[in-house]
Protein backbone atom coordinates (compact mmCIF):
# COMPACT_ATOMS: atom_id res chain seq x y z
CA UNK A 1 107.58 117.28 -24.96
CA UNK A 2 111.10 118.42 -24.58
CA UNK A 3 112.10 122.38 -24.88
CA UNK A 4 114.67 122.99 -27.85
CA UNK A 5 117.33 123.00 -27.56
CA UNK A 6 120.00 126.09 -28.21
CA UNK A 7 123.38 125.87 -29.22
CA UNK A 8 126.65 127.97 -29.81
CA UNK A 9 124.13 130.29 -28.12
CA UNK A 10 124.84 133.61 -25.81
CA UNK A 11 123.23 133.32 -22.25
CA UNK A 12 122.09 136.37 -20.55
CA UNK A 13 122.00 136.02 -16.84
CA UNK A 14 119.90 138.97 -15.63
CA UNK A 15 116.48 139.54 -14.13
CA UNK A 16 112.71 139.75 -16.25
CA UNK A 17 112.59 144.02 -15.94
CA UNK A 18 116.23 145.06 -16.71
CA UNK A 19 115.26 146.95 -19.23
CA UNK A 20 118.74 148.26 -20.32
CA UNK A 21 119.37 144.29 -21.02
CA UNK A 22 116.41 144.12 -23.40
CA UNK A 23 118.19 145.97 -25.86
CA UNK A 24 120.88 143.38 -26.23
CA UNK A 25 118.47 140.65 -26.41
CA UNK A 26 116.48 142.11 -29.32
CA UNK A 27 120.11 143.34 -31.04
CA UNK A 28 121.33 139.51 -30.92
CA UNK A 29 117.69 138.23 -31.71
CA UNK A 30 117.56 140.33 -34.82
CA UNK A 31 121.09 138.97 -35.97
CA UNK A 32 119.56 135.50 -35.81
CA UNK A 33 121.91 134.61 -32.99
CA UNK A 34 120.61 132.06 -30.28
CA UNK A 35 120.00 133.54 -27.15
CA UNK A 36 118.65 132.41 -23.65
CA UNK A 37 117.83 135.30 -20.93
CA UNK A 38 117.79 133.64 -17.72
CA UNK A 39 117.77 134.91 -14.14
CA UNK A 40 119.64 132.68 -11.42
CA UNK A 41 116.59 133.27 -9.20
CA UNK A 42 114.74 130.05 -11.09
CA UNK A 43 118.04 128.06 -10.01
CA UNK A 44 117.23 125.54 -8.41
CA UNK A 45 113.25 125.39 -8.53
CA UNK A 46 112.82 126.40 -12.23
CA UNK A 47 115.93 125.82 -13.97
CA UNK A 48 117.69 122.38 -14.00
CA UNK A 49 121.55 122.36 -14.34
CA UNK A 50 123.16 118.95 -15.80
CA UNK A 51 127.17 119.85 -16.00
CA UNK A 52 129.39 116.96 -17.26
CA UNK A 53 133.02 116.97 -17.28
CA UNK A 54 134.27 115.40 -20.00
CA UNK A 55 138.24 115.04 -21.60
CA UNK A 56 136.97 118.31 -23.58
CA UNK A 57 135.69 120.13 -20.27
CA UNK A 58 132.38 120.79 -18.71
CA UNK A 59 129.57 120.06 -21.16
CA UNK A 60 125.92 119.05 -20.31
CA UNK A 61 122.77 121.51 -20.52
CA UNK A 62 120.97 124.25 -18.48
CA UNK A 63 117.10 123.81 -19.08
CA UNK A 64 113.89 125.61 -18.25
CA UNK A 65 110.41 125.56 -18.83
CA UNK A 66 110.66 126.80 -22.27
CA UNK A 67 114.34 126.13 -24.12
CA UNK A 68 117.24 123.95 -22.80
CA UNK A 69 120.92 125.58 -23.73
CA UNK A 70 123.70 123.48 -24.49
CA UNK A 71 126.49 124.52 -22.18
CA UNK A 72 129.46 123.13 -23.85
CA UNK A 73 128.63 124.93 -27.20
CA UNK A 74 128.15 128.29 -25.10
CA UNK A 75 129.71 131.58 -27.23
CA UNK A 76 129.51 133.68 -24.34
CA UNK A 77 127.58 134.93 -20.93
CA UNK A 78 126.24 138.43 -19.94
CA UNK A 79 126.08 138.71 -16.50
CA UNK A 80 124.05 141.22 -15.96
CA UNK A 81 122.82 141.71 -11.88
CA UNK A 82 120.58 138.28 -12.59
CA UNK A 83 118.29 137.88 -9.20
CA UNK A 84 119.40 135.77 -6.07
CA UNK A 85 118.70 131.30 -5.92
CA UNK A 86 115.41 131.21 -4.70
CA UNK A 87 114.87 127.86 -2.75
CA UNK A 88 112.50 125.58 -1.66
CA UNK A 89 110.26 126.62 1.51
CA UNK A 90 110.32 124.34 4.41
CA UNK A 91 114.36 124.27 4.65
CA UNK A 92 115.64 125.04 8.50
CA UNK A 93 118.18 128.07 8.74
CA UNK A 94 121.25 126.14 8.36
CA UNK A 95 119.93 124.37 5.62
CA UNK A 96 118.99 127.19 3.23
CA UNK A 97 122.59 128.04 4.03
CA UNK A 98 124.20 124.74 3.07
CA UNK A 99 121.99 124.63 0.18
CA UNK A 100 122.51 128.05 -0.94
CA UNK A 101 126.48 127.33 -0.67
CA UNK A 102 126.35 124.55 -2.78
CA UNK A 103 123.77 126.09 -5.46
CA UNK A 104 126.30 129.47 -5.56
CA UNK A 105 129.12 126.38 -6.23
CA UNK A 106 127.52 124.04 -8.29
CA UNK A 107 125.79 126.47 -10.87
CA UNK A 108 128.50 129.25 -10.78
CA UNK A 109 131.54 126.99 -10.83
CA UNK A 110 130.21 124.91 -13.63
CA UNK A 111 128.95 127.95 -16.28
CA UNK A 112 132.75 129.55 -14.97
CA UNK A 113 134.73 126.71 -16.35
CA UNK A 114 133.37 126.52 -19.02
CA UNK A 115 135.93 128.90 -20.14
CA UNK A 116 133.81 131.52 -22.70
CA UNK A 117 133.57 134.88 -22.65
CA UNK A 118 131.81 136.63 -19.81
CA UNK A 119 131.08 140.26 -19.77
CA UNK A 120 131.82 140.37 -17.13
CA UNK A 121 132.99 137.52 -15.02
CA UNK A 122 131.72 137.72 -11.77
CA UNK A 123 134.93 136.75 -9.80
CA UNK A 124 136.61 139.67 -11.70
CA UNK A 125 133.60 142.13 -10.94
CA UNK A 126 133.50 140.67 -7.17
CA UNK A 127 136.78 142.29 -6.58
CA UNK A 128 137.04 145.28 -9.39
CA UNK A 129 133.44 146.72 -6.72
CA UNK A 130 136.34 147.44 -4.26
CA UNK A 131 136.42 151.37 -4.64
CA UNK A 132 139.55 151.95 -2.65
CA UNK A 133 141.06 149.12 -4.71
CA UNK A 134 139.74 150.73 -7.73
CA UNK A 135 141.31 154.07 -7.00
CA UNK A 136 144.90 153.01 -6.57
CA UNK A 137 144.92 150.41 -9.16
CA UNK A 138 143.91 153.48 -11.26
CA UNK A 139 146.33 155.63 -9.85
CA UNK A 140 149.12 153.27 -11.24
CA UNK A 141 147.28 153.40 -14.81
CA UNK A 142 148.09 157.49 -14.96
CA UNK A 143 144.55 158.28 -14.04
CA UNK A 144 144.12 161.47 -11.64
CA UNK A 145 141.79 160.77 -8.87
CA UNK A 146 140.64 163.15 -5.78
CA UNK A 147 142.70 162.82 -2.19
CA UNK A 148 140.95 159.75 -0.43
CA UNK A 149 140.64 159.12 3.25
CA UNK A 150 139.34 155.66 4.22
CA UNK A 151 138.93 155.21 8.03
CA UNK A 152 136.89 154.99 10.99
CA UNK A 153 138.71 156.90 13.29
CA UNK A 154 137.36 159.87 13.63
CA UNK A 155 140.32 161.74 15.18
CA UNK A 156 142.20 161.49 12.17
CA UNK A 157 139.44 161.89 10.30
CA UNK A 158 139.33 165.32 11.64
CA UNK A 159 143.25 165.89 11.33
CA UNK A 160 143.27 165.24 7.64
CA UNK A 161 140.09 166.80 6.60
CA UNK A 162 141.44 170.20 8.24
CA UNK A 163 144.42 170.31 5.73
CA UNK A 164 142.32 170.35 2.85
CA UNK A 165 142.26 173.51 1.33
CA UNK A 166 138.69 172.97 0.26
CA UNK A 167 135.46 170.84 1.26
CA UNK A 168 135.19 167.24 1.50
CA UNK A 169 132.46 164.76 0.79
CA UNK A 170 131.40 161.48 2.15
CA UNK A 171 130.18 158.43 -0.21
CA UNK A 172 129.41 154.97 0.95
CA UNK A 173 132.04 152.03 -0.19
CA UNK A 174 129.36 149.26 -0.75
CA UNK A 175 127.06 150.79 -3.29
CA UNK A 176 123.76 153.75 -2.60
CA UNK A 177 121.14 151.80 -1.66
CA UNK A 178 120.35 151.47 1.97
CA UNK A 179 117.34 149.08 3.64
CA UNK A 180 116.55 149.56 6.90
CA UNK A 181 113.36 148.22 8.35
CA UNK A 182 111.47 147.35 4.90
CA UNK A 183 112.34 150.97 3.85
CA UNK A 184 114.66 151.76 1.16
CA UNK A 185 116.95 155.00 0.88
CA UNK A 186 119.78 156.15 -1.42
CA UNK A 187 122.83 156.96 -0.18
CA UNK A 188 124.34 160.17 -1.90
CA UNK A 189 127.67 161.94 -2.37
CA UNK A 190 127.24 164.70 0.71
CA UNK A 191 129.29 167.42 1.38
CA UNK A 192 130.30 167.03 5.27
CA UNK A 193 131.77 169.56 7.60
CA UNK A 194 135.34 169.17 9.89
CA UNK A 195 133.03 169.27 13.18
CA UNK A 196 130.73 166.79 11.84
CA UNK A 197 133.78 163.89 11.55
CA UNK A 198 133.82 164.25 15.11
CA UNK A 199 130.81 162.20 15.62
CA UNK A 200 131.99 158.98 17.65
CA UNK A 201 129.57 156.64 15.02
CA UNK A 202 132.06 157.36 12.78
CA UNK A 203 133.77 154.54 14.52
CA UNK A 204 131.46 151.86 14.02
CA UNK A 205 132.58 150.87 10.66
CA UNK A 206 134.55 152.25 7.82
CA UNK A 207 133.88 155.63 6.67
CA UNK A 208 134.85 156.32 2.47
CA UNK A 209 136.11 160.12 2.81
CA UNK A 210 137.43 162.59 -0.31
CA UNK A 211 138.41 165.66 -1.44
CA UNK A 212 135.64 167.89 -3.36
CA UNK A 213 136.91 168.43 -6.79
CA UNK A 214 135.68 171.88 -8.49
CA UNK A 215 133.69 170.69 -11.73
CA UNK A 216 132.70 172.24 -14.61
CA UNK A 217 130.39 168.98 -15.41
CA UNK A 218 130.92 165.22 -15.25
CA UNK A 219 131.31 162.84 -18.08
CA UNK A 220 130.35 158.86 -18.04
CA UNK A 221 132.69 156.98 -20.39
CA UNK A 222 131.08 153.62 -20.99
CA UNK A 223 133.68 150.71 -21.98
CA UNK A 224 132.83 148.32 -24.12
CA UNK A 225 135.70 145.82 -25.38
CA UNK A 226 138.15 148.65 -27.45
CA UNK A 227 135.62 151.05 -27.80
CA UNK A 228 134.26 154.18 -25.57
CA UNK A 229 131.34 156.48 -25.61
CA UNK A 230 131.77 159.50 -23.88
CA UNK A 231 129.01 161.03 -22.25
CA UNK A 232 129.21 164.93 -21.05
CA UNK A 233 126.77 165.27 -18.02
CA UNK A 234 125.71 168.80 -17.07
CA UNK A 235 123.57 168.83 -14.00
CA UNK A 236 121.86 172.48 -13.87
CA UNK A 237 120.54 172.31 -10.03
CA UNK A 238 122.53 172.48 -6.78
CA UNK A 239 121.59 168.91 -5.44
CA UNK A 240 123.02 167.12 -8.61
CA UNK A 241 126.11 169.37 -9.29
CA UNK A 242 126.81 167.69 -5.68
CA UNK A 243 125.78 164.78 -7.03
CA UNK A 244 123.95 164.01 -10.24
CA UNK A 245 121.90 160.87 -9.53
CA UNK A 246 120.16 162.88 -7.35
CA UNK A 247 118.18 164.99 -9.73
CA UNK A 248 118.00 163.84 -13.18
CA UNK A 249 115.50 166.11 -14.33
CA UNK A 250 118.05 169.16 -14.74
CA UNK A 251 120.49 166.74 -16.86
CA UNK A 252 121.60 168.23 -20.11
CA UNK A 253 123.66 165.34 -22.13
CA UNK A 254 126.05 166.00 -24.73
CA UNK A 255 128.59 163.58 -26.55
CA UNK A 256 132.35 163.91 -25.70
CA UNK A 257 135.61 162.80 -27.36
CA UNK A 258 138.11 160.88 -24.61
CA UNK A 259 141.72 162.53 -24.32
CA UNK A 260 144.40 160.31 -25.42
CA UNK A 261 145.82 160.36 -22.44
CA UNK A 262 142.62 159.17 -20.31
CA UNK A 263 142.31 156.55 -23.09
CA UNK A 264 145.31 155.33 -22.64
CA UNK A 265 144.62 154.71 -18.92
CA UNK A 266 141.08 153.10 -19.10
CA UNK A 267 142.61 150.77 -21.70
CA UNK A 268 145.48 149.75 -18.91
CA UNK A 269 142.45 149.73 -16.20
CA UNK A 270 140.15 147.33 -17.89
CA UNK A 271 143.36 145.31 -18.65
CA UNK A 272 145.13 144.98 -15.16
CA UNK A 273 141.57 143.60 -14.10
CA UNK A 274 140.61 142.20 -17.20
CA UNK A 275 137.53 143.50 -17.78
CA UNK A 276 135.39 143.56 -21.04
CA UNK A 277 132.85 146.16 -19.93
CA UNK A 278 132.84 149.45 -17.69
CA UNK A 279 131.33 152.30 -17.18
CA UNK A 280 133.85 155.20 -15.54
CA UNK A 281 132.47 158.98 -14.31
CA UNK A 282 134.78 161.52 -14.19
CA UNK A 283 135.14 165.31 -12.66
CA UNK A 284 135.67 167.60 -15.46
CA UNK A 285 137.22 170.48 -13.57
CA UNK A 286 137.06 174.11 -14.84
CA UNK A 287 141.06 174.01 -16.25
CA UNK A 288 139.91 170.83 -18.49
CA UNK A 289 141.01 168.33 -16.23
CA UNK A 290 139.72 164.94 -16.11
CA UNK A 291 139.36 163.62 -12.91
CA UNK A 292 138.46 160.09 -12.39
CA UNK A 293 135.43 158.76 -9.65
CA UNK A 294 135.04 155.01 -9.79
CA UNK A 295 134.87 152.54 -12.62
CA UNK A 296 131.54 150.62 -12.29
CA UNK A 297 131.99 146.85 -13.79
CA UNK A 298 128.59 146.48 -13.98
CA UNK A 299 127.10 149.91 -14.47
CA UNK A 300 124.05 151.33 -16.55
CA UNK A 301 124.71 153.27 -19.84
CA UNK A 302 120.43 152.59 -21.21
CA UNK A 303 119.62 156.46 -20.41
CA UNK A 304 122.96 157.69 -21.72
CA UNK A 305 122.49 155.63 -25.35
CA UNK A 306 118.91 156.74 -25.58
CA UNK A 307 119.89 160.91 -24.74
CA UNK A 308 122.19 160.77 -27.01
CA UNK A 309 121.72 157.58 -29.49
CA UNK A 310 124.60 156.07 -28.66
CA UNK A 311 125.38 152.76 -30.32
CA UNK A 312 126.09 150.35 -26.82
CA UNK A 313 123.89 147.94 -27.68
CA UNK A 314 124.63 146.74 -30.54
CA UNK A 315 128.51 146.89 -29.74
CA UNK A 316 127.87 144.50 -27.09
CA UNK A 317 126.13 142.33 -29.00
CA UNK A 318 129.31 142.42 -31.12
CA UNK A 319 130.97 141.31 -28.60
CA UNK A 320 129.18 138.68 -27.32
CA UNK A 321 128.11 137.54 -30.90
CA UNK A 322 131.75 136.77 -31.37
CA UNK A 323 132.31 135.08 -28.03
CA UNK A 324 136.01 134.01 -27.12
CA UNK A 325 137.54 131.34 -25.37
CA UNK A 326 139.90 131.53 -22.28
């Protein structure tokens, strides 16, 4: 017996236990608005893709055990960190490569073209990661951001952390999550020392240095299409006024109104990338000012909307109820 099969539907491409994407799926499921969850990690063994170009574009079906979605009819996709192509066992090392190639070319390049909306589209979100890309693109949008040093020599290193007039802190460029040996570590924002940048490892590969920026708190203004939620974040222990992932116990979350003027700047951030969704952290500093951290294309914002009842959900599901064409 064949699945049924969805159309004008919204595909969410995300793993079983994201829990933060659950609320989405219920939101659209409620509206009576079709919706496959699927995780790229059934690609190819679970999951059959059957992409047709036609005079119309790309058209065809993506099926599973359960429903088959009608790709030419698709409203929009949430990509949402879905899980890796698992293959078959028994392929030799070059082969899981080739095959892994083509699978990463066949299924993304034919759900790409099919030219809906994504939120967000992973080319865009491949390059909008960049954090040293992110801070000067930002930069040009009017946003303030702290004095960066990106390098791996350790000389200069030294040089320009002695004329700071204050401390400086190291974060890692590729995201906090380290695996070394089957054992998995986070990666914080540390506060480092002059002597310290002497170390000749600092060589070995690039090295993501800033300026500490006196806070008062930090805020978390999740981006969703035209509209923000502002999230103040007051971390009451040492280890997370360094850095507040690191202790989330002492969190105290209030709601925040965005000045115009940082508004104005996230709207021409998301634009020069052309982003739908994003979740930017900012340095409040004692005078008031707002001092912008990264922009996350792909962040969380579950915690935030349950602290403070915050709305997200369902405006994404506005969004990708609507769906748009490129």
């Amino acid at each position: 017996m064949s699945p049924p099969v969805l159309h004008d539907a919204v595909a969410v491409l995300a793993t079983e236990r994201d829990l933060t994407v659950d609320h989405v799926v219920t939101e659209l499921a409620e509206r009576g608005v079709p919706t496959a969850r699927v995780d790229t990690a059934d690609f190819p063994q679970h999951l059959t893709l059957t992409a047709r170009l036609g005079e119309s574009g790309w058209g065809g079906a993506l099926t599973g055990e359960y429903r088959e979605v009608d790709l030419g009819s698709l409203r929009s996709v949430y990509y949402r960190r879905p899980g890796q192509f698992q293959l078959a066992e028994g392929m030799s090392t070059p082969e899981r490569g080739w095959a892994y190639r083509e699978a990463r070319m066949g299924f993304g390049g034919a759900l790409l073209g099919l030219g809906c909306l994504w939120v967000n589209d992973p080319r865009i979100v491949a390059g909008a990661e960049y954090k040293p890309t992110q801070l000067a693109i930002a930069q040009r949008c009017g946003l303030a951001v702290p004095d960066t040093l990106v390098t791996n020599d350790p000389v200069e290193a030294q040089r320009w952390a002695s004329r700071l007039d204050g401390p400086v802190v190291y974060k890692p460029l590729g995201g906090v999550r380290h695996v070394e040996e089957g054992t998995s570590t986070v990666v914080f924002t540390t506060t480092v020392e002059v002597e310290e940048l002497a170390d000749p490892a600092l060589a070995l590969t690039a090295h993501c240095l800033q300026a500490w920026v006196d806070k008062d708190h930090e805020a978390r203004v999740t981006i969703v299409g035209d509209h923000m939620f502002a999230v103040a974040i007051h971390a009451d222990s040492s280890p997370a006024h360094q850095d507040w992932r690191r202790d989330y116990t002492t969190h105290r979350y209030t709601t925040v109104d965005v000045p115009s003027d940082i508004r104005v700047g996230l709207r021409r951030y998301m634009a020069t990338w052309g982003l739908s969704y994003g979740a930017a952290d900012f340095v409040i500093t004692p005078e008031g000012e707002w001092v912008l951290l990264e922009v996350n294309p792909n962040g969380e914002w579950g915690w935030l909307a349950y602290h403070c009842d915050l709305p997200i959900a369902a405006t994404l599901a506005d969004l990708l109820e609507k769906g748009a064409t490129s």
